[in-house]
Protein backbone atom coordinates (compact mmCIF):
# COMPACT_ATOMS: atom_id res chain seq x y z
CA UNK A 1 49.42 79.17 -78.50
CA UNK A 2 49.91 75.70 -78.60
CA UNK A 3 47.30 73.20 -77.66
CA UNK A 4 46.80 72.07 -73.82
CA UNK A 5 44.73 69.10 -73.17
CA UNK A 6 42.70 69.79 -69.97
CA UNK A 7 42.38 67.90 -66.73
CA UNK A 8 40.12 66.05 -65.89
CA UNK A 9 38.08 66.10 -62.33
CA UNK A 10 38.47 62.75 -62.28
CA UNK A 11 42.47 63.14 -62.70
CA UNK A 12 41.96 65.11 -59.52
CA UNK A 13 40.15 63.24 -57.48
CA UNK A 14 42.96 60.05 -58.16
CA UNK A 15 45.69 62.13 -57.32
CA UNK A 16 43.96 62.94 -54.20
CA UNK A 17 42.97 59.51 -52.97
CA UNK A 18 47.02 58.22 -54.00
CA UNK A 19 47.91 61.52 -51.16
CA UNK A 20 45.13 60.55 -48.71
CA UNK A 21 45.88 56.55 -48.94
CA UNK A 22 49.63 57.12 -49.33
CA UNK A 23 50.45 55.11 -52.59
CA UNK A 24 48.61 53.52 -55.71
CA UNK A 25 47.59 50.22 -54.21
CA UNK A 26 45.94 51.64 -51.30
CA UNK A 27 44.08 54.17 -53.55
CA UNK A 28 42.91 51.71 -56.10
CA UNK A 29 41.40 49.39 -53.40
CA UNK A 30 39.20 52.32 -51.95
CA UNK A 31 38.85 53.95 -55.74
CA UNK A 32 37.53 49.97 -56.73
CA UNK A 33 40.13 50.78 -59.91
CA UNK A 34 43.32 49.14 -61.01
CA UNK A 35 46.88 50.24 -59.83
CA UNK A 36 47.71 50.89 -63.66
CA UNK A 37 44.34 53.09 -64.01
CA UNK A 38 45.38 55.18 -61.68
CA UNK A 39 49.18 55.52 -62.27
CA UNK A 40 48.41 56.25 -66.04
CA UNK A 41 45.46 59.57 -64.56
CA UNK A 42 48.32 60.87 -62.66
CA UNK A 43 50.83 60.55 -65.46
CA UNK A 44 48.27 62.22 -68.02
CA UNK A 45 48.21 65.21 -65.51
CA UNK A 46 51.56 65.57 -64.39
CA UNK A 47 51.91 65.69 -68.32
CA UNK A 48 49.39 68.23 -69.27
CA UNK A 49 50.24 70.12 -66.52
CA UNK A 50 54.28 69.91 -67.05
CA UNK A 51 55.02 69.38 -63.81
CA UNK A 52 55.60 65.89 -61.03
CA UNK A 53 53.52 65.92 -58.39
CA UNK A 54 54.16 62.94 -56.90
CA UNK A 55 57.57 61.05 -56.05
CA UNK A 56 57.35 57.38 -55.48
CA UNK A 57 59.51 55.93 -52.62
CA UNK A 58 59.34 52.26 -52.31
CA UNK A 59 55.43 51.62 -51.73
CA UNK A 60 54.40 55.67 -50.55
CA UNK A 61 53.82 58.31 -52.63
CA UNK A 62 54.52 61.85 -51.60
CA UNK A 63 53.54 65.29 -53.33
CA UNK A 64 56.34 67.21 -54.52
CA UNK A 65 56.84 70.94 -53.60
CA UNK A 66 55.06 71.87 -57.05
């Protein structure tokens, strides 16, 4: 079985603020973190997970169906 790097809580917790603020620069003013911080934690886990959860539109990010 090949390896799968875990998530992170952390990961989780970004994703969730990008949702609940509606987009990265929203989130990273309440998070206190950079735009790029928090793009690259939700890359990492739509990566180890294999699947988008978010689609960017302009300045709002939505979940995806997955």
């Amino acid at each position: 079985m090949p390896y799968r790097p875990r998530s992170t809580l952390e990961q989780w917790r970004i994703l969730q603020a990008v949702v609940d603020a509606g987009g990265y620069a929203q989130a990273a003013e309440l998070l206190s973190k950079s735009q790029s911080s928090l793009n690259h934690a939700v890359a990492k886990l739509q990566t180890q997970l294999g699947v988008e959860l978010l689609e960017v539109r302009g300045r709002k990010a939505y979940l995806t169906e997955a």
